[in-house]
C-alpha atoms as a PDB file:
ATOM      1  CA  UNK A   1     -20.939 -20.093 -41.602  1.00  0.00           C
ATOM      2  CA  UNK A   2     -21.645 -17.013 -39.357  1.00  0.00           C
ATOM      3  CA  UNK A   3     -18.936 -15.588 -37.326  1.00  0.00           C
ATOM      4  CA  UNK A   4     -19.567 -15.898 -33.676  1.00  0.00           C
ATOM      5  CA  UNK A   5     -21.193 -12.278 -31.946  1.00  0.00           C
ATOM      6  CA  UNK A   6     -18.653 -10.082 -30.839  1.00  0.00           C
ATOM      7  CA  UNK A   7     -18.413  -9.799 -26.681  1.00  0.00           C
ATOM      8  CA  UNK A   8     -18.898  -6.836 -25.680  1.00  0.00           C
ATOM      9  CA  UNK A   9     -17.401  -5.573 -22.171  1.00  0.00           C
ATOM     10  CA  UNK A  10     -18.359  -2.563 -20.200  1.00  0.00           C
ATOM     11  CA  UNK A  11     -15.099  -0.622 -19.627  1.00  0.00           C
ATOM     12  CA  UNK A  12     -13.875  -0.016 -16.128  1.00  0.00           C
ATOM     13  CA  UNK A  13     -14.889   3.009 -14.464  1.00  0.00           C
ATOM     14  CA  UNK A  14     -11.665   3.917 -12.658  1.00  0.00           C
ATOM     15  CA  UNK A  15     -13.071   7.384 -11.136  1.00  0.00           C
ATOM     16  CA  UNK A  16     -16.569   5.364  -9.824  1.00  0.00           C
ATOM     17  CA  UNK A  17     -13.569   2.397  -8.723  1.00  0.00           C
ATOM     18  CA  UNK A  18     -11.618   5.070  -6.949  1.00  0.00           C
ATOM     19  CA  UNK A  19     -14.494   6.607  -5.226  1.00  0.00           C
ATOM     20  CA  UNK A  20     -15.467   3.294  -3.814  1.00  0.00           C
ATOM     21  CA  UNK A  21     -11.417   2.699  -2.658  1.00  0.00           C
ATOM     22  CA  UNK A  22     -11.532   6.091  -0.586  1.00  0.00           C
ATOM     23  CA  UNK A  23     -14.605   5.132   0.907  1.00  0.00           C
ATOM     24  CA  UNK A  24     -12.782   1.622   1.858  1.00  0.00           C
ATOM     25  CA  UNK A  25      -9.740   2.991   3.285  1.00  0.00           C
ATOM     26  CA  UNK A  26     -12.057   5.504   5.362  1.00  0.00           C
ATOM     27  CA  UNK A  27     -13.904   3.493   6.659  1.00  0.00           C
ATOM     28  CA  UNK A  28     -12.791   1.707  10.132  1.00  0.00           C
ATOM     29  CA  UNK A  29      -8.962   3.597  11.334  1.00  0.00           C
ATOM     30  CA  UNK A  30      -6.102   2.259   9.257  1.00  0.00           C
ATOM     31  CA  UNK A  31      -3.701   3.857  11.402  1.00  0.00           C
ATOM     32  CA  UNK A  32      -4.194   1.179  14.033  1.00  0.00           C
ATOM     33  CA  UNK A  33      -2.854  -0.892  11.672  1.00  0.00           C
ATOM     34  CA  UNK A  34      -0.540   1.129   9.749  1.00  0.00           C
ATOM     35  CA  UNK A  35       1.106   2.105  13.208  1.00  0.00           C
ATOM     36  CA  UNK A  36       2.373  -1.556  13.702  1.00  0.00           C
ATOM     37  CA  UNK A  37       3.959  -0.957   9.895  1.00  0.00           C
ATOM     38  CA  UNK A  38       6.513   1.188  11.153  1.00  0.00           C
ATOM     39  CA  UNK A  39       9.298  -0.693  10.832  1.00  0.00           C
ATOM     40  CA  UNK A  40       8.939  -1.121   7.130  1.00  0.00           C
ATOM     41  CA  UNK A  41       8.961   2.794   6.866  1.00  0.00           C
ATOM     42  CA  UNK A  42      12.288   3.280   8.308  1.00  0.00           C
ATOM     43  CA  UNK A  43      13.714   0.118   6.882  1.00  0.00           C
ATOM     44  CA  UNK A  44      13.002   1.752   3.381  1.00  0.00           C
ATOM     45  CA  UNK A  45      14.153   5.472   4.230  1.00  0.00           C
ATOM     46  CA  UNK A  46      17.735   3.704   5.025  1.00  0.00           C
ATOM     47  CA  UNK A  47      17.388   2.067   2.171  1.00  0.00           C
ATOM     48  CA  UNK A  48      16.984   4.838   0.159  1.00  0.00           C
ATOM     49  CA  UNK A  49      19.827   6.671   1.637  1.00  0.00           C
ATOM     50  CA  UNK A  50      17.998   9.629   2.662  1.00  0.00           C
ATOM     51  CA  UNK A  51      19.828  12.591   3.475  1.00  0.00           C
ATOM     52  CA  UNK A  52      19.377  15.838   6.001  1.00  0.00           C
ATOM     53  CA  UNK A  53      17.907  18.629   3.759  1.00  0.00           C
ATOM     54  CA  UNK A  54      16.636  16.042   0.904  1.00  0.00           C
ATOM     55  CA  UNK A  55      12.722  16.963  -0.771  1.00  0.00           C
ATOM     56  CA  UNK A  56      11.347  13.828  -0.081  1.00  0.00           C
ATOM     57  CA  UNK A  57       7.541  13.000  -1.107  1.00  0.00           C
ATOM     58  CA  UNK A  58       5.701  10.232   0.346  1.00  0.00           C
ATOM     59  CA  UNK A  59       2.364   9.260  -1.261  1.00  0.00           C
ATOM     60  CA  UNK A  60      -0.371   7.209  -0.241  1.00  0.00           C
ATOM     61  CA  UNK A  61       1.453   7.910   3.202  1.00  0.00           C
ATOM     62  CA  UNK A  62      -1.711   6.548   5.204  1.00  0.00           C
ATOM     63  CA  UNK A  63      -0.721   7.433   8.741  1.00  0.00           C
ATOM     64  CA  UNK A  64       3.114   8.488   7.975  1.00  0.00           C
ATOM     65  CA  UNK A  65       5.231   5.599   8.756  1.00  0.00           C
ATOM     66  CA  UNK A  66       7.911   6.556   5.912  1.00  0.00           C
ATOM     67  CA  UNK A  67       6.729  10.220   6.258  1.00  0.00           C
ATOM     68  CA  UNK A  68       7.968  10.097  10.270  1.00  0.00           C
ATOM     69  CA  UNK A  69      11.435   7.722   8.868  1.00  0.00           C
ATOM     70  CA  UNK A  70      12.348  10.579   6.618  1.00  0.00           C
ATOM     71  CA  UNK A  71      12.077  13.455   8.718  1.00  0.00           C
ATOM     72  CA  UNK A  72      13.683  12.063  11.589  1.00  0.00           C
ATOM     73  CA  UNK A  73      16.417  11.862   9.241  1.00  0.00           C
ATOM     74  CA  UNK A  74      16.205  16.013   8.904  1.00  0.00           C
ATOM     75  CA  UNK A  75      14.624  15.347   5.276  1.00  0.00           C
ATOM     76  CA  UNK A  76      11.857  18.189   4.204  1.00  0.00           C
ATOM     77  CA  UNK A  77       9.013  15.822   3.750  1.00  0.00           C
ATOM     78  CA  UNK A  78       5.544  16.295   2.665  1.00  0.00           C
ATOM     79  CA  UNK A  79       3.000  13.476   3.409  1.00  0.00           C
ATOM     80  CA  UNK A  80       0.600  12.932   1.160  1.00  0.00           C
ATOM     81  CA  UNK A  81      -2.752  10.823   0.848  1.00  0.00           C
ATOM     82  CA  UNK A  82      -6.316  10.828  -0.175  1.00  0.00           C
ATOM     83  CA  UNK A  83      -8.440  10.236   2.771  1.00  0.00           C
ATOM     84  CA  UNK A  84      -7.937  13.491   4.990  1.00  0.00           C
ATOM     85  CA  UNK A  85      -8.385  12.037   8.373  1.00  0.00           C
ATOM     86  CA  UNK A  86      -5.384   9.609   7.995  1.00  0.00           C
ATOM     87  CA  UNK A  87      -2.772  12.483   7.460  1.00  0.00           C
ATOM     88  CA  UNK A  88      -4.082  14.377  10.597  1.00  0.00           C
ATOM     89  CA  UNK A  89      -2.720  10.736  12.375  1.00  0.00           C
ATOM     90  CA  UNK A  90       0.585  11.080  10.502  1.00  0.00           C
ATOM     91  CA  UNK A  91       0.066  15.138  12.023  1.00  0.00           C
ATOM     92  CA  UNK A  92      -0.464  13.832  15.521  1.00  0.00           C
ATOM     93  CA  UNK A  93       2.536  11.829  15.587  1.00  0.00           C
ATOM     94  CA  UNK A  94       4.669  14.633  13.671  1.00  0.00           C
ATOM     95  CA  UNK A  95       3.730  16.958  16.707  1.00  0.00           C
ATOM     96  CA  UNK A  96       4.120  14.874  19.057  1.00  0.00           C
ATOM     97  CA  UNK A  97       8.160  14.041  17.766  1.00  0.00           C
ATOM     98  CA  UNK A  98       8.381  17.611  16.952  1.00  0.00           C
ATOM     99  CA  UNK A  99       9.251  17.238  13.213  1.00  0.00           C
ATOM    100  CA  UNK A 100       8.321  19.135  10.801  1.00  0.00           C
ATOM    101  CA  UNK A 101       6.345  18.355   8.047  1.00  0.00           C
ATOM    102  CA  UNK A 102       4.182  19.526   5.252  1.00  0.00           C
ATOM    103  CA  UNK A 103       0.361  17.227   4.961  1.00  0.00           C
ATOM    104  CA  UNK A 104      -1.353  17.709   1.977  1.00  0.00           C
ATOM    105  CA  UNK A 105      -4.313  15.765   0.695  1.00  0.00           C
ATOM    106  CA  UNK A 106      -3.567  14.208  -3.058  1.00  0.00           C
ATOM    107  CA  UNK A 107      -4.158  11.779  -5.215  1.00  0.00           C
ATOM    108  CA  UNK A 108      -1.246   9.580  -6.103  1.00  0.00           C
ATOM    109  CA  UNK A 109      -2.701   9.824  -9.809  1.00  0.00           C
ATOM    110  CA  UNK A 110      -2.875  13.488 -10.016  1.00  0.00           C
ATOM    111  CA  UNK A 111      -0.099  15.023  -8.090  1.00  0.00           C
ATOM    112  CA  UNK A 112       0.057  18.518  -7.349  1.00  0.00           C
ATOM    113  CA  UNK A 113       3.671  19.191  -7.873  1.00  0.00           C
ATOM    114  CA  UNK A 114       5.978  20.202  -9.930  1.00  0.00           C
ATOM    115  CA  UNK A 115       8.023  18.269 -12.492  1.00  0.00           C
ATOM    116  CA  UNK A 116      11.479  17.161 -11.122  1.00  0.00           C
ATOM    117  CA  UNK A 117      10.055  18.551  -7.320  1.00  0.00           C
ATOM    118  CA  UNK A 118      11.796  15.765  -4.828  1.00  0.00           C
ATOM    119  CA  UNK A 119      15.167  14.548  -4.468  1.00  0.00           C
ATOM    120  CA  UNK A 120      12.941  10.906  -2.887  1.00  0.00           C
ATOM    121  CA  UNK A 121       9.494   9.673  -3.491  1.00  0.00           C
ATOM    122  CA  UNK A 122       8.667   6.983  -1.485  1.00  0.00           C
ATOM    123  CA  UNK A 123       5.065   4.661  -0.466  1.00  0.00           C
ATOM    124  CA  UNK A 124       4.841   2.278   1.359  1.00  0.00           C
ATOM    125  CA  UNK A 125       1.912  -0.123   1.155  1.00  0.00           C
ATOM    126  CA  UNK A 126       0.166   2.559  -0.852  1.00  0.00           C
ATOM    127  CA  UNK A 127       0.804   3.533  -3.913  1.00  0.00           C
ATOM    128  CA  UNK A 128       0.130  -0.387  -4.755  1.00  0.00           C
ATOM    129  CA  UNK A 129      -3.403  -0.005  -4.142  1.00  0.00           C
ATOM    130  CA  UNK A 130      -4.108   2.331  -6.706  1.00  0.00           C
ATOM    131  CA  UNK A 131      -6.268   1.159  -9.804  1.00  0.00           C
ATOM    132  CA  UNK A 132      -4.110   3.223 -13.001  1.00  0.00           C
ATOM    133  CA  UNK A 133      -0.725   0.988 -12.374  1.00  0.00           C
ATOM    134  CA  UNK A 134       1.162   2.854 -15.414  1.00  0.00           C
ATOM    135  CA  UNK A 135      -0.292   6.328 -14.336  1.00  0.00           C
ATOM    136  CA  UNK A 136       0.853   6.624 -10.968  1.00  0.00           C
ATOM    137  CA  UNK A 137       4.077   5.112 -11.877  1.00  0.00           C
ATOM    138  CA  UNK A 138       4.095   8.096 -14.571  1.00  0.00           C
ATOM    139  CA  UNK A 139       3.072  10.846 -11.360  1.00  0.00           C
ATOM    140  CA  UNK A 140       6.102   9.181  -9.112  1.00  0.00           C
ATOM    141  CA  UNK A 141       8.607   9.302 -11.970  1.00  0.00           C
ATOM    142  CA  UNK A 142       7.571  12.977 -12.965  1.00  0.00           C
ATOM    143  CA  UNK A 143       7.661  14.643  -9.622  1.00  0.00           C
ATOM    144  CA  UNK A 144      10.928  12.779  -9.115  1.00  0.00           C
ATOM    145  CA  UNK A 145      14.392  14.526  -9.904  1.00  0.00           C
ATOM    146  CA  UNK A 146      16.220  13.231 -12.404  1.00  0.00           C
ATOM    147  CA  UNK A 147      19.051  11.267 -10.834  1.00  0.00           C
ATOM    148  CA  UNK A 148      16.435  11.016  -7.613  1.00  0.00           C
ATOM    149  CA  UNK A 149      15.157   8.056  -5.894  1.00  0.00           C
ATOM    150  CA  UNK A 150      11.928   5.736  -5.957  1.00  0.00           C
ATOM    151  CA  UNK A 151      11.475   4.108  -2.653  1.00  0.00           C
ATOM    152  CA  UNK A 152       8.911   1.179  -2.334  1.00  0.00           C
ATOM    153  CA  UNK A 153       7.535  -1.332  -0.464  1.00  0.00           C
ATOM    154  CA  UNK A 154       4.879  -3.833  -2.337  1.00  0.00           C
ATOM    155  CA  UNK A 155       3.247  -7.001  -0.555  1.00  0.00           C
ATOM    156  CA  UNK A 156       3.758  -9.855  -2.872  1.00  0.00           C
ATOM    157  CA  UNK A 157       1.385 -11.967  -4.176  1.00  0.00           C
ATOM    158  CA  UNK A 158       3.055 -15.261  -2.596  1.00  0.00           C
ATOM    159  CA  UNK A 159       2.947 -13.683   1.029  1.00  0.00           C
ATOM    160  CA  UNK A 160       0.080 -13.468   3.524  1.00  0.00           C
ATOM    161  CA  UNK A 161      -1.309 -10.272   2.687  1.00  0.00           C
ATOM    162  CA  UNK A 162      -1.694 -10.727  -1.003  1.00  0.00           C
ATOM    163  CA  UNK A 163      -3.336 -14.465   0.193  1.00  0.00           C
ATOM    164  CA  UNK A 164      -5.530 -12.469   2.321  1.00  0.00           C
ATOM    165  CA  UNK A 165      -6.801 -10.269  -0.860  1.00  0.00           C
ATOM    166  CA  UNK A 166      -6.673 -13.739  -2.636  1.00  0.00           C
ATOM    167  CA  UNK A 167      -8.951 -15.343   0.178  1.00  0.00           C
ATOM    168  CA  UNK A 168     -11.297 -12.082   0.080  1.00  0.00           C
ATOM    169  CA  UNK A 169     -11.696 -12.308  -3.674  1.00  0.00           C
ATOM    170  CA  UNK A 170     -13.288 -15.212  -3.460  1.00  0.00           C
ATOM    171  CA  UNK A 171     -16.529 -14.048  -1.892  1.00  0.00           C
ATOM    172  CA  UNK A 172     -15.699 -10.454  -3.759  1.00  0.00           C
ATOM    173  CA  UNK A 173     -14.336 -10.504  -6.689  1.00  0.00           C
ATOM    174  CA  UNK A 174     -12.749  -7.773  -7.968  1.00  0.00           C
ATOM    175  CA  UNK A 175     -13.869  -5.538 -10.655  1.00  0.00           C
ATOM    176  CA  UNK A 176     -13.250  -7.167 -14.163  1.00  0.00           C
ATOM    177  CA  UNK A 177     -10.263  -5.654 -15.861  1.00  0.00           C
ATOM    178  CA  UNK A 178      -8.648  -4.402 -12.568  1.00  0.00           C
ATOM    179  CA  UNK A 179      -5.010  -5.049 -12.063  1.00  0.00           C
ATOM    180  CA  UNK A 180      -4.321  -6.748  -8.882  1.00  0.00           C
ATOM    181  CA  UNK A 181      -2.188  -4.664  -6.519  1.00  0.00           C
ATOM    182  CA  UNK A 182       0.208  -7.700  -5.646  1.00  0.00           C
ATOM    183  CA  UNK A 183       1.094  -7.009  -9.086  1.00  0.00           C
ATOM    184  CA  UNK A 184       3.553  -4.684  -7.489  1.00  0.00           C
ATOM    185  CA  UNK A 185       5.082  -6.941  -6.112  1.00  0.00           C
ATOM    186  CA  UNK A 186       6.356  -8.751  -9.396  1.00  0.00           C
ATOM    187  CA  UNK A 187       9.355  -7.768 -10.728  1.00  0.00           C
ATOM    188  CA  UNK A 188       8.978  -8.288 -14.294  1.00  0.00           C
ATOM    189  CA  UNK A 189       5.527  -6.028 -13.284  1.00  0.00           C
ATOM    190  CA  UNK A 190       7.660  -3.347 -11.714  1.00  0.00           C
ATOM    191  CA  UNK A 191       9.865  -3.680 -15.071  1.00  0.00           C
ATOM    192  CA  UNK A 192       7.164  -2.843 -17.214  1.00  0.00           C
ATOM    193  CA  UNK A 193       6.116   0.195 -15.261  1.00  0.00           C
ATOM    194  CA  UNK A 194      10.195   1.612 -14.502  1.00  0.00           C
ATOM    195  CA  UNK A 195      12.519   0.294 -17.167  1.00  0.00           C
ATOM    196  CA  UNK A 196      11.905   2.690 -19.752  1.00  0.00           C
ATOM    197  CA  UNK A 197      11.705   5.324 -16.728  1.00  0.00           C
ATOM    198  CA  UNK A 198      14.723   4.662 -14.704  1.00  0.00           C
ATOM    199  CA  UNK A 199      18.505   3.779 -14.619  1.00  0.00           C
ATOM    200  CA  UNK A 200      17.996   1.017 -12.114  1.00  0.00           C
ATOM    201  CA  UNK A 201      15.834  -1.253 -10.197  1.00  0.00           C
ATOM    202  CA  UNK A 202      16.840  -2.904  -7.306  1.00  0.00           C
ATOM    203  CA  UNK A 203      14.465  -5.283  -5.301  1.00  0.00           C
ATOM    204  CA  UNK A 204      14.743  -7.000  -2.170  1.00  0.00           C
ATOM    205  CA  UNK A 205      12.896  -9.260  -0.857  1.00  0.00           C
ATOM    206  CA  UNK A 206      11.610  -8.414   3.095  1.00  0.00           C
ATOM    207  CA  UNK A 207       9.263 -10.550   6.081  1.00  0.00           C
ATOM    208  CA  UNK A 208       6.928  -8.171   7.972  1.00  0.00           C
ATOM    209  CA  UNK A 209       6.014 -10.343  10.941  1.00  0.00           C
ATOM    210  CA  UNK A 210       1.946  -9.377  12.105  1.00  0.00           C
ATOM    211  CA  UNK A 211       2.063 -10.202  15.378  1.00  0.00           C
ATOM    212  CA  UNK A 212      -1.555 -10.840  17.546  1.00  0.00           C
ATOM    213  CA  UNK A 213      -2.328 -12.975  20.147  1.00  0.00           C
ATOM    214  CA  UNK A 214      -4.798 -15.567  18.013  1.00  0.00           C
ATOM    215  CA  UNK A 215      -6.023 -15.824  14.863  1.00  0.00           C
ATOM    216  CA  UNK A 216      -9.524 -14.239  16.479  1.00  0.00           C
ATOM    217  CA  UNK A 217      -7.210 -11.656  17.743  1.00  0.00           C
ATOM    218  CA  UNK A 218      -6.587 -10.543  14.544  1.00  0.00           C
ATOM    219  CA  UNK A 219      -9.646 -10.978  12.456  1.00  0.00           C
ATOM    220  CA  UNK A 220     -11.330  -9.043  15.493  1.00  0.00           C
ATOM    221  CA  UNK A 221      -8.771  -6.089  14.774  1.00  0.00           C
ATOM    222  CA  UNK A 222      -9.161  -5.976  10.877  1.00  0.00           C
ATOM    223  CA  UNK A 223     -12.451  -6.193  10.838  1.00  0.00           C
ATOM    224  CA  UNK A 224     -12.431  -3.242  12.823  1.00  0.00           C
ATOM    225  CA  UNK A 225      -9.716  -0.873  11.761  1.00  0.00           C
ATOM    226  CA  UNK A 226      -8.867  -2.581   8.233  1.00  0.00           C
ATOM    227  CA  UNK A 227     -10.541  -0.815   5.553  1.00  0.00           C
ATOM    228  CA  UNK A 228     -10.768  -3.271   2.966  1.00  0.00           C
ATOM    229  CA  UNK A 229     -11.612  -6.446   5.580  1.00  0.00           C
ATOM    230  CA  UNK A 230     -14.216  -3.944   7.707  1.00  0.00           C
ATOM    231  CA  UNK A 231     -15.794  -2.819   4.595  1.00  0.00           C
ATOM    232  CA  UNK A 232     -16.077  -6.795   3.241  1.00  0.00           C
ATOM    233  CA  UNK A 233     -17.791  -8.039   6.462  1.00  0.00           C
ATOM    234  CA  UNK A 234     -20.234  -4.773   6.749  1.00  0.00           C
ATOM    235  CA  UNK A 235     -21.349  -6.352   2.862  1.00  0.00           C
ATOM    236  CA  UNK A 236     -21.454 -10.119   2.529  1.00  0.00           C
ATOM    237  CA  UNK A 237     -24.142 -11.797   3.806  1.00  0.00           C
ATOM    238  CA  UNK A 238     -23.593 -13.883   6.985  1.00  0.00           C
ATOM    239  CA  UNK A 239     -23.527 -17.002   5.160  1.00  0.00           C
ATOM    240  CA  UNK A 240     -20.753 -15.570   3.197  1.00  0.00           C
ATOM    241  CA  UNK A 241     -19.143 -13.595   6.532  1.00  0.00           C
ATOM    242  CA  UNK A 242     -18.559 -17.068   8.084  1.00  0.00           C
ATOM    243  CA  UNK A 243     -16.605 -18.719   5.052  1.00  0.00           C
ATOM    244  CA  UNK A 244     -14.685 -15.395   4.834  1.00  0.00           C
ATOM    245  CA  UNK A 245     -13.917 -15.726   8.357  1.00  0.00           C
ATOM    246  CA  UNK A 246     -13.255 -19.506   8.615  1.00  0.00           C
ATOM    247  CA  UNK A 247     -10.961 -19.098   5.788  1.00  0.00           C
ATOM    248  CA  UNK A 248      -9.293 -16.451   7.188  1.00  0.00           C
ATOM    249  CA  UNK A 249      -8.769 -18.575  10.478  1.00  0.00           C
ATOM    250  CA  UNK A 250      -7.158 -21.155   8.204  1.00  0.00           C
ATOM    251  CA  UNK A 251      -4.897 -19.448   6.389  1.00  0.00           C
ATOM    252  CA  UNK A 252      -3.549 -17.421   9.941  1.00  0.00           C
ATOM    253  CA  UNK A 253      -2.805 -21.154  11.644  1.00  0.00           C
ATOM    254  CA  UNK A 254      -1.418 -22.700   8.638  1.00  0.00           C
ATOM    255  CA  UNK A 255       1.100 -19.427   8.643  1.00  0.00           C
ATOM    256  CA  UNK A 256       1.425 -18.960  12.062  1.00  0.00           C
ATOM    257  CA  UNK A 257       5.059 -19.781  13.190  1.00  0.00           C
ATOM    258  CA  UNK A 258       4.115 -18.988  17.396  1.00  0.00           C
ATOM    259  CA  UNK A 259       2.763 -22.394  17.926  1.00  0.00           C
ATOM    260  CA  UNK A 260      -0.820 -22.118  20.363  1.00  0.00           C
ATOM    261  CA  UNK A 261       0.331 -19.629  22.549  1.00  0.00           C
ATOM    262  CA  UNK A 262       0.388 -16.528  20.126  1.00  0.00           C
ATOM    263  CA  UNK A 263       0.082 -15.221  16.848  1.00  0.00           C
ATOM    264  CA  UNK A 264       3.240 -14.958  14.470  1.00  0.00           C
ATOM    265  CA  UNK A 265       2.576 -14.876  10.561  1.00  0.00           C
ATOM    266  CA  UNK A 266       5.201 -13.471   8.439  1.00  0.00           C
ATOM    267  CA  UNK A 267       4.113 -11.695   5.404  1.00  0.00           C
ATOM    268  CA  UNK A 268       6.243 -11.051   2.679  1.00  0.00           C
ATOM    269  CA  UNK A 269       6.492  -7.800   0.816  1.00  0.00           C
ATOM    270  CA  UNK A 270       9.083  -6.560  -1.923  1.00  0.00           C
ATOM    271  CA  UNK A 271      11.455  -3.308  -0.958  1.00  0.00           C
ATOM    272  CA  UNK A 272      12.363  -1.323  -4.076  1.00  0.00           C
ATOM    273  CA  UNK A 273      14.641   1.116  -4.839  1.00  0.00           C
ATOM    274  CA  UNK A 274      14.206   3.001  -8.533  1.00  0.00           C
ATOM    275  CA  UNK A 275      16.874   5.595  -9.856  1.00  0.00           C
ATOM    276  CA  UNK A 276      14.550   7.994 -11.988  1.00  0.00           C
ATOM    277  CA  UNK A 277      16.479   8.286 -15.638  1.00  0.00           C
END
């Protein structure tokens, strides 16, 4: 009997991948949303512990909400990202609090820094998004001191952001092979990247509450400003635009806790805190 053909699979083409991300998170003006994020930012700099004087890194740093917690705390921050026009957001607000603050545009996967640079790295709702999971784990840990601090926070798959991504897949699926980013927001995920990297891992489990006045509200603002949800309704057809939308709807009034008169959904994410080894 003849063995059965062999599938073949086209590997994944993580620079073409990445190309198509920065165009994502370019498009439409993620700091109107990232600005309502702030609170996350600080939550995680005090949880971190960050001190006056500390090197602290923040990558994937969008429109600086942990790069602005930090330096208020007297830390020597630089703010890092890909897409250029997001750090000159995190710039605008560093002026206008008078902090300073080093931008530079990077690549979480290809760091330009020194081994052992920062006392802190820190991303929030960043680095997740990034397609090499174990290679910008490996850039973090690197630039990291020894003895120095990993500060994250991850939406988790469970919460309404990662069912957003869940509701989007299903009109576009996601490259095969990619690894979800609500993986970061697994434990025994974060394990597998940190263990063998760090002397401890502490999670903690966090509600961001998105608050809007309707469900429309709020598909009206991420489809503007939103990267990822702008990009998906500029390319499904309208057939396809409507589901996406009409689930959408559904999933914001199952979650909202405001009743009719508002917009309250809670969205879970996972704060971590990794001692580099």
């Amino acid at each position: 009997m003849n063995a059965a053909p062999a599938t073949l699979t086209t590997p994944l083409d993580l620079a073409a991948l990445k190309k198509r991300q920065m165009s994502t998170w370019a498009s439409g003006d993620y700091a109107v949303i990232g600005t309502t994020l702030q609170i996350a930012g600080e939550t995680l700099v005090e949880a971190c512990d960050v001190n006056w004087d500390e090197r602290v890194l923040d990558i994937a740093a969008g429109n600086g909400n942990a790069t602005l917690a930090a330096a208020r705390r007297g830390a020597r921050v630089t703010s890092t990202d890909y897409v250029p026009a997001l750090l000159e957001r995190g710039a605008e607000r560093a002026r206008a609090e008078r902090l300073n603050v080093t931008f530079k545009a990077a690549d979480a996967e290809a760091l330009p820094f020194e081994d052992g640079s920062f006392d802190v790295v820190l991303s929030t709702f960043g680095a997740m998004f990034c397609p090499d999971h174990n290679l910008v784990a490996s850039q973090m840990t690197r630039v990291c001191r020894p003895g120095g601090r990993i500060g994250l926070t991850n939406w988790t798959p469970e919460g309404f952001i990662g069912e957003l991504f869940k509701t989007l897949g299903r009109r576009l699926p996601p490259p095969a092979g990619l690894q979800s980013p609500a993986l970061w927001g697994v434990e025994s995920h974060l394990q597998t990247l940190f263990a063998h990297r760090s002397t401890s891992i502490v999670t903690t489990r966090r509600l961001f509450n998105f608050r809007y006045r309707s469900a429309a509200h709020f598909i009206d603002v991420f489809r503007t400003w939103y990267g990822p949800v702008h990009q998906a309704f500029k390319v499904l057809s309208p057939a396809d635009a409507a589901g996406f939308e009409s689930d959408l709807t559904d999933l914001l009034n199952r979650l909202n806790r405001a009743g009719s008169g508002a917009l309250v959904v809670p969205s879970e994410y996972l704060e971590v805190i990794i001692t580099r080894r």
